[in-house]
N, C-alpha and C. Protein backbone atom coordinates (compact mmCIF):
# COMPACT_ATOMS: atom_id res chain seq x y z
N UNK A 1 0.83 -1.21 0.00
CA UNK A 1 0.00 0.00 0.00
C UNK A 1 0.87 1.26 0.00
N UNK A 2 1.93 1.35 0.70
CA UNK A 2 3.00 2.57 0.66
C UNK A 2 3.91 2.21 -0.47
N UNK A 3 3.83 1.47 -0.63
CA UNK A 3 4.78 2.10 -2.46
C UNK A 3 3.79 2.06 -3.37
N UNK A 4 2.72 1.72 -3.49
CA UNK A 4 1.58 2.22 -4.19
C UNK A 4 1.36 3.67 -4.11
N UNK A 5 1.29 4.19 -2.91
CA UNK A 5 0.91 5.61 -2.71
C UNK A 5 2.28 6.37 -3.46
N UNK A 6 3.28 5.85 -3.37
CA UNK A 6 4.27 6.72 -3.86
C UNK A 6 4.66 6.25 -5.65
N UNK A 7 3.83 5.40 -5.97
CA UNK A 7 3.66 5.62 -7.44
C UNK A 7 4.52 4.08 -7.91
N UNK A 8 5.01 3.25 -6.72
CA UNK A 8 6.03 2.16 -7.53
C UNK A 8 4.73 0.96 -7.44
N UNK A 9 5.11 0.70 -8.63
CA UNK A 9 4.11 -0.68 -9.14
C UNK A 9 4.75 -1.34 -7.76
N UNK A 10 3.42 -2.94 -7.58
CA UNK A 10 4.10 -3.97 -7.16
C UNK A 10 2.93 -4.75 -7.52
N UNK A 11 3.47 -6.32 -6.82
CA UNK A 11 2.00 -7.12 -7.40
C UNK A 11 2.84 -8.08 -6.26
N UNK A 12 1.78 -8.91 -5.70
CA UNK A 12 1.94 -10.23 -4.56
C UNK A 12 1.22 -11.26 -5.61
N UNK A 13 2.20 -12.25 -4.92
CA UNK A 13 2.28 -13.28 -5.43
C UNK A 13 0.58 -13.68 -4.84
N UNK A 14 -0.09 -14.81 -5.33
CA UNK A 14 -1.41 -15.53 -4.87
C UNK A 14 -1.67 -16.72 -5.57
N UNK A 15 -0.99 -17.61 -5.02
CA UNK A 15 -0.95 -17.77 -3.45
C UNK A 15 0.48 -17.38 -3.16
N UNK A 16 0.70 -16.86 -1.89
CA UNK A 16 2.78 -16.54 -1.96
C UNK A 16 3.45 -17.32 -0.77
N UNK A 17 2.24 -18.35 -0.56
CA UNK A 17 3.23 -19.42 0.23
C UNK A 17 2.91 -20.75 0.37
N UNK A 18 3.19 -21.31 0.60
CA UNK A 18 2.63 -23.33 0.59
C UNK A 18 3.44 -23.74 1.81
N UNK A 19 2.52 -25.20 2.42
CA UNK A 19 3.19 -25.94 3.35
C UNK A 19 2.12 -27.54 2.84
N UNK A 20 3.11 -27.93 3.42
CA UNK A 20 2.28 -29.54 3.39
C UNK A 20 1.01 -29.65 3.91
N UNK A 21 -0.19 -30.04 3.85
CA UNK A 21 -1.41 -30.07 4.46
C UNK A 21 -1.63 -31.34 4.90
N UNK A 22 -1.25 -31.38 6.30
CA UNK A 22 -1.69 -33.03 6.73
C UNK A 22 -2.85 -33.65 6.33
N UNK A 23 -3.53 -34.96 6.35
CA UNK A 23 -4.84 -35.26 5.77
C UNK A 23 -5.34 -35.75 7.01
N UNK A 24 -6.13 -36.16 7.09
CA UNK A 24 -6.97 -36.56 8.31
C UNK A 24 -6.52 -36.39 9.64
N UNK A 25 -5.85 -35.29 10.24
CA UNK A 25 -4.87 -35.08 11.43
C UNK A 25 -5.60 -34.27 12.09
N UNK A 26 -7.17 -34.76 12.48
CA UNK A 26 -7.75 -33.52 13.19
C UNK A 26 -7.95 -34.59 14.49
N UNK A 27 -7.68 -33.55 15.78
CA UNK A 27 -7.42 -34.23 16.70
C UNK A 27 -9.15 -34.21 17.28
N UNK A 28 -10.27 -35.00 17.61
CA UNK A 28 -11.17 -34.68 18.29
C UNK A 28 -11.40 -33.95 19.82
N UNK A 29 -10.10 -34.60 20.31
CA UNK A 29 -10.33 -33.81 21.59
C UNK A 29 -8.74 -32.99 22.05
N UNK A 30 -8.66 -31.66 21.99
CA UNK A 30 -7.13 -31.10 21.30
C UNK A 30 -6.94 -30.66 23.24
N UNK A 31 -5.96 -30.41 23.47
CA UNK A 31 -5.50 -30.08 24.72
C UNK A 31 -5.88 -28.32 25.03
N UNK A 32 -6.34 -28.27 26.64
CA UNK A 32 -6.08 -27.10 26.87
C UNK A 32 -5.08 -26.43 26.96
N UNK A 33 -3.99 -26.44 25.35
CA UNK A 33 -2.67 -25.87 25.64
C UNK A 33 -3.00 -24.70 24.05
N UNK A 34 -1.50 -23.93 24.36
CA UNK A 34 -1.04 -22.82 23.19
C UNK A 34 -0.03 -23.00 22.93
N UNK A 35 0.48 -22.79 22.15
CA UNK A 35 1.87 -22.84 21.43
C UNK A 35 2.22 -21.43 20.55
N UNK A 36 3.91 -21.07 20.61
CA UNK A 36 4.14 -20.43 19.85
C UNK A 36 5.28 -20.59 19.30
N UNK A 37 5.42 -20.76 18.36
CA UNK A 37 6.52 -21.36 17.70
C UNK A 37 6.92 -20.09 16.19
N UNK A 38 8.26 -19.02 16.43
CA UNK A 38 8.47 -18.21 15.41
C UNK A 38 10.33 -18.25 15.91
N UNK A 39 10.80 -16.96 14.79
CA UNK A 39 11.89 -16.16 15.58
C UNK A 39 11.54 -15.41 17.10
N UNK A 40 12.58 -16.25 18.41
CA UNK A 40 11.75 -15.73 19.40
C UNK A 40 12.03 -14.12 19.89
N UNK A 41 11.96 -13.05 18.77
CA UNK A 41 12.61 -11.57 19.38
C UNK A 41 11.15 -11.09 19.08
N UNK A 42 11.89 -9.52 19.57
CA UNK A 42 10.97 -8.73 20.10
C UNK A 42 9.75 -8.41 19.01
N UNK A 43 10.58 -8.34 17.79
CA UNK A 43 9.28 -8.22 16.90
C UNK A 43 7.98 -8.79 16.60
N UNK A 44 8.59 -10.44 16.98
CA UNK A 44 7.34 -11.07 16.91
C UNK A 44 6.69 -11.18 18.21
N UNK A 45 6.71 -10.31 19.54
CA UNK A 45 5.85 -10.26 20.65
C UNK A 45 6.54 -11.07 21.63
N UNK A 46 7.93 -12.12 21.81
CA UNK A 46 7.88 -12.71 22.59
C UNK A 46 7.79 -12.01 24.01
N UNK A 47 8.12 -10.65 24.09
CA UNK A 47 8.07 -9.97 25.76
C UNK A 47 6.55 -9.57 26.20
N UNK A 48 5.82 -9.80 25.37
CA UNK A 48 4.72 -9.68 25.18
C UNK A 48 3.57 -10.67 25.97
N UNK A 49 4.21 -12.14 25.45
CA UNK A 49 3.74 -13.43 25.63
C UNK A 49 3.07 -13.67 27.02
N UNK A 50 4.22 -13.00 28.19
CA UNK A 50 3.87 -13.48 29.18
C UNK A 50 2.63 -12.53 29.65
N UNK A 51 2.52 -11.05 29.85
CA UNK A 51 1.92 -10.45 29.92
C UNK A 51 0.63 -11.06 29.61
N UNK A 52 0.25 -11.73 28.96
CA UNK A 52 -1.23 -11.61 27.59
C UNK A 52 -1.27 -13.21 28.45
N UNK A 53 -0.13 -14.31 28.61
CA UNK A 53 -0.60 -15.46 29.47
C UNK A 53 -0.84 -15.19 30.54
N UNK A 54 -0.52 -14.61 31.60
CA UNK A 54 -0.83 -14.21 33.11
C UNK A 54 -2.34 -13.96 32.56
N UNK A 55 -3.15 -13.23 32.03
CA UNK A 55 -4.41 -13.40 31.80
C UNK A 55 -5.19 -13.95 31.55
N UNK A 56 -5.13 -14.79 30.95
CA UNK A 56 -5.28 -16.55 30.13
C UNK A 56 -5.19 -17.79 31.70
N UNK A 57 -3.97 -17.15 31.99
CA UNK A 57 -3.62 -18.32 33.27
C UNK A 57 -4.83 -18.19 34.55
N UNK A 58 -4.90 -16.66 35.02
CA UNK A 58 -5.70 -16.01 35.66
C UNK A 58 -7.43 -17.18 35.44
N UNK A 59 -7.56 -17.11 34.10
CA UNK A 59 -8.85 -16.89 33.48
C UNK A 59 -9.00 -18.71 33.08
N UNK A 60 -8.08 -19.57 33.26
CA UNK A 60 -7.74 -20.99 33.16
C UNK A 60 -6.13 -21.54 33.56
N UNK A 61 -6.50 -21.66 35.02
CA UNK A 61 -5.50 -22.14 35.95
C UNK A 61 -4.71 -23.27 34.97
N UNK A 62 -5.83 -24.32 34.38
CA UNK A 62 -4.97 -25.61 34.16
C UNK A 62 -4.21 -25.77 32.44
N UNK A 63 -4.60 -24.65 31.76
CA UNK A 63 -4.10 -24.30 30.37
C UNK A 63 -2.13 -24.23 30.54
N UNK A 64 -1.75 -24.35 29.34
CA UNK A 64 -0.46 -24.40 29.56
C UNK A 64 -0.18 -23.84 27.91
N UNK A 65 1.29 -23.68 27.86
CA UNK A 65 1.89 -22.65 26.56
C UNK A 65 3.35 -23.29 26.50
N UNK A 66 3.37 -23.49 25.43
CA UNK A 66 4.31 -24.09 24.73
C UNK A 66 5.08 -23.23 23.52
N UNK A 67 6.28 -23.00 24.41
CA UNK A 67 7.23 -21.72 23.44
C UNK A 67 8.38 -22.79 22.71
N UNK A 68 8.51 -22.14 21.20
CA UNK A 68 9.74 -22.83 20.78
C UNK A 68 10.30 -22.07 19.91
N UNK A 69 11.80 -21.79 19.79
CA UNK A 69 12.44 -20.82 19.28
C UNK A 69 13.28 -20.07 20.11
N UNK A 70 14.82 -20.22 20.15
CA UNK A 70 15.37 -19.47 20.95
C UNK A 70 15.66 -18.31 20.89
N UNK A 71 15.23 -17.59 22.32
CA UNK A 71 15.80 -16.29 22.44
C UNK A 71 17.08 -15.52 22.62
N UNK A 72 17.80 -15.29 21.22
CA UNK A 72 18.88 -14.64 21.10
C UNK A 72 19.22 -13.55 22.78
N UNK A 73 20.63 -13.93 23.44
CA UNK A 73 20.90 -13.33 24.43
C UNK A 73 20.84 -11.85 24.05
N UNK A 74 21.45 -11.52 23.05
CA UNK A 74 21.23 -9.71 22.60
C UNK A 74 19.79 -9.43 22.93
N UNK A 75 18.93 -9.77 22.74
CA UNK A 75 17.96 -9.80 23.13
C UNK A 75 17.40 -9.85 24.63
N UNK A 76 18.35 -9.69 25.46
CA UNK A 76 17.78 -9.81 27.11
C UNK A 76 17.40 -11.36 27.10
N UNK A 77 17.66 -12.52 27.08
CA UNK A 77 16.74 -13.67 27.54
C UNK A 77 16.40 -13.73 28.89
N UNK A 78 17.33 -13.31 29.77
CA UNK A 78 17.29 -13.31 30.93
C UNK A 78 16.06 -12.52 31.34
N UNK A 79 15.87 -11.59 30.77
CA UNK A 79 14.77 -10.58 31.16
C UNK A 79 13.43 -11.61 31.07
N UNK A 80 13.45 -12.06 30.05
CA UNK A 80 12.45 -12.80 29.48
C UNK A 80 11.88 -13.53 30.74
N UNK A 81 12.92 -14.39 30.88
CA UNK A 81 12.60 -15.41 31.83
C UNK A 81 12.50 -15.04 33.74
N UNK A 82 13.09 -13.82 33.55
CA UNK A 82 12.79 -13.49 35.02
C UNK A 82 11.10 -12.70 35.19
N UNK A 83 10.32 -11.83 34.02
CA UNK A 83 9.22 -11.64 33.70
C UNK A 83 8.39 -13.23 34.51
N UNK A 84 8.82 -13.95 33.27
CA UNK A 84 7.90 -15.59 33.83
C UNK A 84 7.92 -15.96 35.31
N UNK A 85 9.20 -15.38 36.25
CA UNK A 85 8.92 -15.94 37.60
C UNK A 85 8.52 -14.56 38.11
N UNK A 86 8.22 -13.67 38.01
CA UNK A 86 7.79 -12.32 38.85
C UNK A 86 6.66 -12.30 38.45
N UNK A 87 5.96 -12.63 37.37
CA UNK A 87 4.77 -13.28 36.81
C UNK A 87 3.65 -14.80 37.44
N UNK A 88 4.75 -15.51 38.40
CA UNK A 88 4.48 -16.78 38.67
C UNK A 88 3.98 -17.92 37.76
N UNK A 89 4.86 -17.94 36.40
CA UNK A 89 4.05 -19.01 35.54
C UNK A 89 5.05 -19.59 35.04
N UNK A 90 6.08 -19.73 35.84
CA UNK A 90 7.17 -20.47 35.20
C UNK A 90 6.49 -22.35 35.17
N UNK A 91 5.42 -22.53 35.94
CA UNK A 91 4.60 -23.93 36.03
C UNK A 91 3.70 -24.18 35.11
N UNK A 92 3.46 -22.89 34.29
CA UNK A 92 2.48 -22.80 33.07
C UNK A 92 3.52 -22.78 31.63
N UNK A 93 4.23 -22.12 31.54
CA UNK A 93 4.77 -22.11 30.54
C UNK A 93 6.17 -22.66 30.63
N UNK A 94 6.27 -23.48 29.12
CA UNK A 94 7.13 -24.54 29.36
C UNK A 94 7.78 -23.98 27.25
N UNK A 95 9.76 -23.36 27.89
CA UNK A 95 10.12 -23.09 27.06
C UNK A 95 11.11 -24.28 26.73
N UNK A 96 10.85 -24.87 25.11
CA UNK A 96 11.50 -25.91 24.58
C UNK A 96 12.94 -25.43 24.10
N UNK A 97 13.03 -23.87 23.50
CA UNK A 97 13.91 -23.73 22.64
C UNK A 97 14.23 -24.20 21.14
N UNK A 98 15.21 -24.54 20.95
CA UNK A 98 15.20 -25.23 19.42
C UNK A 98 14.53 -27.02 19.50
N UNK A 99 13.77 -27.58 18.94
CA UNK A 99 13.39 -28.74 18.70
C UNK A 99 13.65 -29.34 17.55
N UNK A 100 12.94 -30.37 17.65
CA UNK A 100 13.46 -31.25 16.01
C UNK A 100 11.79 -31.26 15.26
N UNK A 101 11.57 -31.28 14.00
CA UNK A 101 10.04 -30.85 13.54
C UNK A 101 9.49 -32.22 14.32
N UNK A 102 9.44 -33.26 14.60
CA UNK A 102 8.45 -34.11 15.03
C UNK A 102 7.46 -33.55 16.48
N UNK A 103 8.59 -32.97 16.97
CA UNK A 103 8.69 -32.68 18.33
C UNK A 103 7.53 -31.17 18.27
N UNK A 104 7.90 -30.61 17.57
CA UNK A 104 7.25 -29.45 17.46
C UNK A 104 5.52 -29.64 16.47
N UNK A 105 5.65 -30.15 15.59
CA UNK A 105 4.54 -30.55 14.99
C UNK A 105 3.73 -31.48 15.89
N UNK A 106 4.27 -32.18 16.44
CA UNK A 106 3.23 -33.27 17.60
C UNK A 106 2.88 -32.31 18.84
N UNK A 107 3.17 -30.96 19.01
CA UNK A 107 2.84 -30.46 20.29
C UNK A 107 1.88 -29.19 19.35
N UNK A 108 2.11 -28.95 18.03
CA UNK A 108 1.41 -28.18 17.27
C UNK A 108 0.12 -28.82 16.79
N UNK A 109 -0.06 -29.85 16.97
CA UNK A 109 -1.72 -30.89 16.61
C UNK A 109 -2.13 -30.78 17.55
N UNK A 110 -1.32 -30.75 18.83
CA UNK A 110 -2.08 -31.35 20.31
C UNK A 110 -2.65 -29.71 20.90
N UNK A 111 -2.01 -28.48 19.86
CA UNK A 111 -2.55 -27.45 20.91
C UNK A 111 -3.85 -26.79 20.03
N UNK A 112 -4.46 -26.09 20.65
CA UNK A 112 -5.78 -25.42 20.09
C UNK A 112 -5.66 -24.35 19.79
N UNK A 113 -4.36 -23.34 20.14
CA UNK A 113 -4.63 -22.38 19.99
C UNK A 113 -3.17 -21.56 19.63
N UNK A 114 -2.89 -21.23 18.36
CA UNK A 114 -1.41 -20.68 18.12
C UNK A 114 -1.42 -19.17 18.73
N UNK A 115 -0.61 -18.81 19.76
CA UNK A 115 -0.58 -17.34 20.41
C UNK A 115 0.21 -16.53 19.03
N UNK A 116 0.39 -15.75 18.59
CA UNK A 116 1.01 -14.78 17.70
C UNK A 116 1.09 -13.40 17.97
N UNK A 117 1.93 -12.97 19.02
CA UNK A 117 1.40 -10.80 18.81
C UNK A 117 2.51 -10.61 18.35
N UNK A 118 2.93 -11.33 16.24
CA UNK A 118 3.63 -10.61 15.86
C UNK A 118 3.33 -8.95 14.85
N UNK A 119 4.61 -8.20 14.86
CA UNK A 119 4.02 -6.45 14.75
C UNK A 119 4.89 -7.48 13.49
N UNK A 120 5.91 -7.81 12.50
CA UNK A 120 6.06 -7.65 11.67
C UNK A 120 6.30 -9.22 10.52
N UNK A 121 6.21 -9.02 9.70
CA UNK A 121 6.16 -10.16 9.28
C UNK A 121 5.40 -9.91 7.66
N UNK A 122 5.76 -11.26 7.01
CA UNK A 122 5.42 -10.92 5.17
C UNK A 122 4.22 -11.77 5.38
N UNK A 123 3.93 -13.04 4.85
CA UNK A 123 3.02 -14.11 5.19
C UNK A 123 3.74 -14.78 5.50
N UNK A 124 2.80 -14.98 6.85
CA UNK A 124 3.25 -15.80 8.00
C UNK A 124 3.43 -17.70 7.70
N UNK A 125 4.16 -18.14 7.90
CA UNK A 125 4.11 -19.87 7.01
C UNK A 125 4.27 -20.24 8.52
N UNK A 126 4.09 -20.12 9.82
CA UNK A 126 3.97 -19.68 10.82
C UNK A 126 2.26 -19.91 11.17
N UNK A 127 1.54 -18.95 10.63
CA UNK A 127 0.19 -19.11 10.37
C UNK A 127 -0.53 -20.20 9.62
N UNK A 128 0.44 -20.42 8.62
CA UNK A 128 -0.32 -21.30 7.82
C UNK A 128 -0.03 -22.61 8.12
N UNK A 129 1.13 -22.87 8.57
CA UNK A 129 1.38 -24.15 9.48
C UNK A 129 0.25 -24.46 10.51
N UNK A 130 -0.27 -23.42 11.27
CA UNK A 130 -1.08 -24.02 12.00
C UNK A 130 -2.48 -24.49 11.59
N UNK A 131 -2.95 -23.44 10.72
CA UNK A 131 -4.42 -23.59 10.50
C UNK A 131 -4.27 -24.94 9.46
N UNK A 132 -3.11 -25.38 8.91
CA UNK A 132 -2.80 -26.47 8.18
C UNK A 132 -3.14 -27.66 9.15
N UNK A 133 -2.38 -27.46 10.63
CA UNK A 133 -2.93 -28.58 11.85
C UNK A 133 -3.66 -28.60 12.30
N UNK A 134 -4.92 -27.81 11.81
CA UNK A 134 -6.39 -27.30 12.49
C UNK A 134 -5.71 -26.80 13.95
N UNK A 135 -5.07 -26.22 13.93
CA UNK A 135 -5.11 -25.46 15.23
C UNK A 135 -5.02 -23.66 14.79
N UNK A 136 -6.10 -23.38 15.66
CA UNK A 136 -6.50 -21.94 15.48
C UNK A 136 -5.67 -21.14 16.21
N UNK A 137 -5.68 -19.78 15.57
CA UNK A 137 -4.93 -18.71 15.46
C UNK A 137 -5.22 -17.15 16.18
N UNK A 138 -4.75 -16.90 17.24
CA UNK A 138 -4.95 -15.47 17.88
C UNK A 138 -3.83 -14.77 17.27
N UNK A 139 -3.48 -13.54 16.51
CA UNK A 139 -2.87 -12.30 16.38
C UNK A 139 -3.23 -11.13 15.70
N UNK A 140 -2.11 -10.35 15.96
CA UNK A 140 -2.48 -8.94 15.49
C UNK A 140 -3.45 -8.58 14.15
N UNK A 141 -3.76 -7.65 14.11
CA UNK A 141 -4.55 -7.56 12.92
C UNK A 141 -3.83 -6.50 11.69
N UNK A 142 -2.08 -6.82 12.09
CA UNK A 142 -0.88 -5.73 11.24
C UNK A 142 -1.15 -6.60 9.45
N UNK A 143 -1.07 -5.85 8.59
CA UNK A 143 -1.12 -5.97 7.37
C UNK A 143 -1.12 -7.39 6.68
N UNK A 144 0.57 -7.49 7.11
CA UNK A 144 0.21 -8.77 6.81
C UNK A 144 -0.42 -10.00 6.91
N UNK A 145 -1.41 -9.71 8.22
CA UNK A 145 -1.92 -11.18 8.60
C UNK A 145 -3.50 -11.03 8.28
N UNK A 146 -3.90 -9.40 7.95
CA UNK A 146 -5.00 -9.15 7.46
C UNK A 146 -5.33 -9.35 6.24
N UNK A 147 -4.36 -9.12 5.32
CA UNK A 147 -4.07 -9.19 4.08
C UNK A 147 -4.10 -10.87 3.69
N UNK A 148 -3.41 -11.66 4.20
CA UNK A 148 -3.29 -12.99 4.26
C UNK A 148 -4.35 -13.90 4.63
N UNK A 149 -5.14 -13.63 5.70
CA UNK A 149 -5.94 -14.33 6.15
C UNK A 149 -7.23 -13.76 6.65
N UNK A 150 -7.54 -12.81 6.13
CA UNK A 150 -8.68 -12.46 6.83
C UNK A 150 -9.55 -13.07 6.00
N UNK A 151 -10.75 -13.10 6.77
CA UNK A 151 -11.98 -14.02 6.45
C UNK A 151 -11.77 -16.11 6.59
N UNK A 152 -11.14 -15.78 7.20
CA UNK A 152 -11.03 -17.18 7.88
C UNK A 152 -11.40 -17.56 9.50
N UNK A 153 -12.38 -18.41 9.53
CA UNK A 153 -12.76 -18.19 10.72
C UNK A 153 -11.61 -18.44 12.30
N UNK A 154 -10.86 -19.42 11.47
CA UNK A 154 -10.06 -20.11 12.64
C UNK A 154 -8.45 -19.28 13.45
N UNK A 155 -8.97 -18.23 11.86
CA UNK A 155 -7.79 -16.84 12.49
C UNK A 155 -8.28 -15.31 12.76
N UNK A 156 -8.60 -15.68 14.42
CA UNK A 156 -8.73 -14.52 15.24
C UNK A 156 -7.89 -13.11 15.09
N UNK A 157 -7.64 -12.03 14.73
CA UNK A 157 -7.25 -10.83 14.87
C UNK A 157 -7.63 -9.96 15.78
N UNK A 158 -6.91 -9.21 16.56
CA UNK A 158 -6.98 -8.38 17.49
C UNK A 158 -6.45 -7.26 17.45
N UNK A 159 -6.42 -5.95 17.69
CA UNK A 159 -6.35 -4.85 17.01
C UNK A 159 -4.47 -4.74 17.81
N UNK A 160 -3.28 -4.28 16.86
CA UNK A 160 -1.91 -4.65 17.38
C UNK A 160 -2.13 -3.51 18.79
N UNK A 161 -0.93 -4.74 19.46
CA UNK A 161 -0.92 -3.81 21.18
C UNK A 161 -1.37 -4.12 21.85
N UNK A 162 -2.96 -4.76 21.50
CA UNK A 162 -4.16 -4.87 22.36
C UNK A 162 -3.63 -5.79 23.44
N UNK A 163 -2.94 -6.24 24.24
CA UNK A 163 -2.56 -7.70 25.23
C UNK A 163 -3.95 -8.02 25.46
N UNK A 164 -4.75 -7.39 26.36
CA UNK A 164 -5.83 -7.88 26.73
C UNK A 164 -6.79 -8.63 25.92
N UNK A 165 -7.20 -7.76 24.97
CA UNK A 165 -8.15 -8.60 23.96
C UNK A 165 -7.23 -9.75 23.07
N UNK A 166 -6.18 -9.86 22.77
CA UNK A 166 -5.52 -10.64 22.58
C UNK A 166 -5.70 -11.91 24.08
N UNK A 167 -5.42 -11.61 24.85
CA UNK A 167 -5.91 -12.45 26.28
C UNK A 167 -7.27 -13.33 25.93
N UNK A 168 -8.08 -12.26 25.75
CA UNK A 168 -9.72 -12.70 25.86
C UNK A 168 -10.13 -13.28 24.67
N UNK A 169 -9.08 -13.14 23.73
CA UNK A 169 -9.73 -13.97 22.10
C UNK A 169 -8.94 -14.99 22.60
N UNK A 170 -7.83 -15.18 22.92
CA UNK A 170 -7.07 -16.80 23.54
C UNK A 170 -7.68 -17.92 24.10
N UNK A 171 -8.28 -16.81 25.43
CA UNK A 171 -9.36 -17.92 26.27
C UNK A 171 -10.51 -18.45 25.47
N UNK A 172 -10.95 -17.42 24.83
CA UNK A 172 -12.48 -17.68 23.63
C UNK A 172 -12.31 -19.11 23.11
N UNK A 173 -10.62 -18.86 22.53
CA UNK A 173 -11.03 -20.10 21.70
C UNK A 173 -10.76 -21.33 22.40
N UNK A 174 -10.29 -21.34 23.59
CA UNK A 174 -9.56 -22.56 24.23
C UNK A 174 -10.96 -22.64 24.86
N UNK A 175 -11.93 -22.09 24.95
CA UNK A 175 -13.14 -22.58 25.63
C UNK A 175 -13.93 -22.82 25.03
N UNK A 176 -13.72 -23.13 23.66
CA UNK A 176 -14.77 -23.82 22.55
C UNK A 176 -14.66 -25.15 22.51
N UNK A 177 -16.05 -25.50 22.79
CA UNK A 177 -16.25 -26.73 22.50
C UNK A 177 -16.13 -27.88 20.93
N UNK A 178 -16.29 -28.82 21.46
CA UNK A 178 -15.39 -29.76 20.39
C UNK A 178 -16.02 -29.27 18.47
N UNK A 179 -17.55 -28.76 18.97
CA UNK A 179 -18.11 -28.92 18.04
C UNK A 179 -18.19 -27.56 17.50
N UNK A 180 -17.80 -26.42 17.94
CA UNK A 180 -17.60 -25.17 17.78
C UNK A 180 -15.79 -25.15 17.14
N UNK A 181 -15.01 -25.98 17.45
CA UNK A 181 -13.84 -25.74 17.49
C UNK A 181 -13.60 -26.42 15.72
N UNK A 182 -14.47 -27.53 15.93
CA UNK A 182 -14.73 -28.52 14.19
C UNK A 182 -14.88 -27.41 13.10
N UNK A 183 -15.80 -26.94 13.56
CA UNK A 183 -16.55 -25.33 12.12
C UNK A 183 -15.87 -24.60 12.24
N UNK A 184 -14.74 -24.22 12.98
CA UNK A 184 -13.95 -23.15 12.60
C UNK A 184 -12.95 -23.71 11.50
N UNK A 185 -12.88 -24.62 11.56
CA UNK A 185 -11.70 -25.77 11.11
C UNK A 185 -12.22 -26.25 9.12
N UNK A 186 -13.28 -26.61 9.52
CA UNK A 186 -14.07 -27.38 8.65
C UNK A 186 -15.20 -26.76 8.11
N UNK A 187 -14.33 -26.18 7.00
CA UNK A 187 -15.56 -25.08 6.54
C UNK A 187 -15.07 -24.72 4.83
N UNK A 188 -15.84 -24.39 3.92
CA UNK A 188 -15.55 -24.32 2.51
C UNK A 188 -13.94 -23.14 2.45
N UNK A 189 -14.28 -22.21 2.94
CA UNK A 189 -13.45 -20.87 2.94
C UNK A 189 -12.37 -21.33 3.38
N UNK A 190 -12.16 -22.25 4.74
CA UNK A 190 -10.77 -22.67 5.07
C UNK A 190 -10.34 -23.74 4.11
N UNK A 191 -10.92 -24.69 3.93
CA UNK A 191 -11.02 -25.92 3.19
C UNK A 191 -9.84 -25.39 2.12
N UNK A 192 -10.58 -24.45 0.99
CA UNK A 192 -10.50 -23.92 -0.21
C UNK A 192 -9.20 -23.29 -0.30
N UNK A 193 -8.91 -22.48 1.11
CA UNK A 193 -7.97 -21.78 1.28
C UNK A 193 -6.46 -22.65 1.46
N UNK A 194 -6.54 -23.68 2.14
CA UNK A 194 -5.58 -24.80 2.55
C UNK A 194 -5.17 -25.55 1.05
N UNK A 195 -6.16 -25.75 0.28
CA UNK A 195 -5.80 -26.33 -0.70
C UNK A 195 -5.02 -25.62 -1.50
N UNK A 196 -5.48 -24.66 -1.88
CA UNK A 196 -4.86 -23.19 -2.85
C UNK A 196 -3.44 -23.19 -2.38
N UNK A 197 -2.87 -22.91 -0.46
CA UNK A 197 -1.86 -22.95 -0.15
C UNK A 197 -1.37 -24.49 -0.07
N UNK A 198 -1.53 -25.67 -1.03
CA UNK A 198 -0.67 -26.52 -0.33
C UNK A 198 0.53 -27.38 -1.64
N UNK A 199 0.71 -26.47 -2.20
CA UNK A 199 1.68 -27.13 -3.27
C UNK A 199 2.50 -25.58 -3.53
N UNK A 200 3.74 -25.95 -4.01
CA UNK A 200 4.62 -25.02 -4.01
C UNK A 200 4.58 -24.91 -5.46
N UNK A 201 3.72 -25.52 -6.24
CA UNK A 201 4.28 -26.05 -7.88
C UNK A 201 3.04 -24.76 -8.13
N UNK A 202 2.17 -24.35 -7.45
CA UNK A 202 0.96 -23.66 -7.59
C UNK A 202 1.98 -21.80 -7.43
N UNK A 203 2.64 -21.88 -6.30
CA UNK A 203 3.42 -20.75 -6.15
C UNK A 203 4.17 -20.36 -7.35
């Protein structure tokens, strides 16, 4: 949109990303957990994370969050992790760091709900990994993820910054029932959309 305004052509690719689409990998009964799995710096929200879980935790004692991606020391890690105990959720949230994909994809089926308050990002393959594992999606509502996915039911947007409503769309979805959680999942628009993204030969 800003090099449009200033007169330079561009054009996006459509579709401008692909991932494998598991086939029958829908879990019926998915865990009261979250996961976030990106680059773990500041851009994509990780100082953020805990803030927005202390509310979530508050609001469902027995829910748990599953971080993976290490946090570069330039980055304060330490800060990070002293937040989580001045916070009291070092018993809720459980940081893996780097994993191996089995490891991360088997805890990405088992969770319901991908946390995201990233501010920057192109299309997210991040995003599309998940809604690929039927697991639904809380983040910002910054360009690219509006641009990418809006009108999909299973990806929540929240206005960027918001922690709280980011909080309260988290819990929303972790408190949907099995059969509420199916139709977000299982629906023509996502369906249609998964297929479009699932070959690279289409890109």
């Amino acid at each position: 949109e800003l090099a449009e305004k200033k007169g330079v052509h561009t054009e996006i690719l459509h579709p401008g990303n692909a991932c494998d689409v598991p086939r029958s990998n829908f879990k019926p009964t998915k865990k009261i957990q979250a996961i976030f799995f990106a680059r773990a710096i500041p851009e994509k929200g990780i100082f953020e994370i805990p803030y927005i879980w202390q509310h979530v935790h508050n609001a469902l004692p027995n829910a748990t969050l599953h971080i993976f991606g290490h946090i570069p020391s330039r980055f304060n890690r330490k800060v990070f992790f002293k937040i989580i105990d001045k916070l009291n959720l070092s018993s809720t949230i459980n940081c893996h760091g780097f994993a191996d994909q089995f490891e991360l994809e088997s805890c990405l089926q088992d969770s319901k709900v991908f946390l995201y308050p990233s501010h920057f990002d192109c299309f997210s393959l991040s995003i599309l990994e998940s809604i690929a594992n039927k697991t639904s999606v809380v983040t910002y509502d910054i360009p690219a993820a509006s641009g990418s996915f809006n009108g999909l039911k299973c990806v929540h947007m929240v206005p960027e910054w918001d922690l709280s409503r980011m909080a309260k769309e988290t819990i929303k979805v972790l408190r949907l029932n099995e059969d509420e959680y199916f139709n977000e999942h299982y629906n023509p628009i996502v369906c249609d959309y998964l297929n479009l993204h699932s070959s690279w030969s289409l890109v």
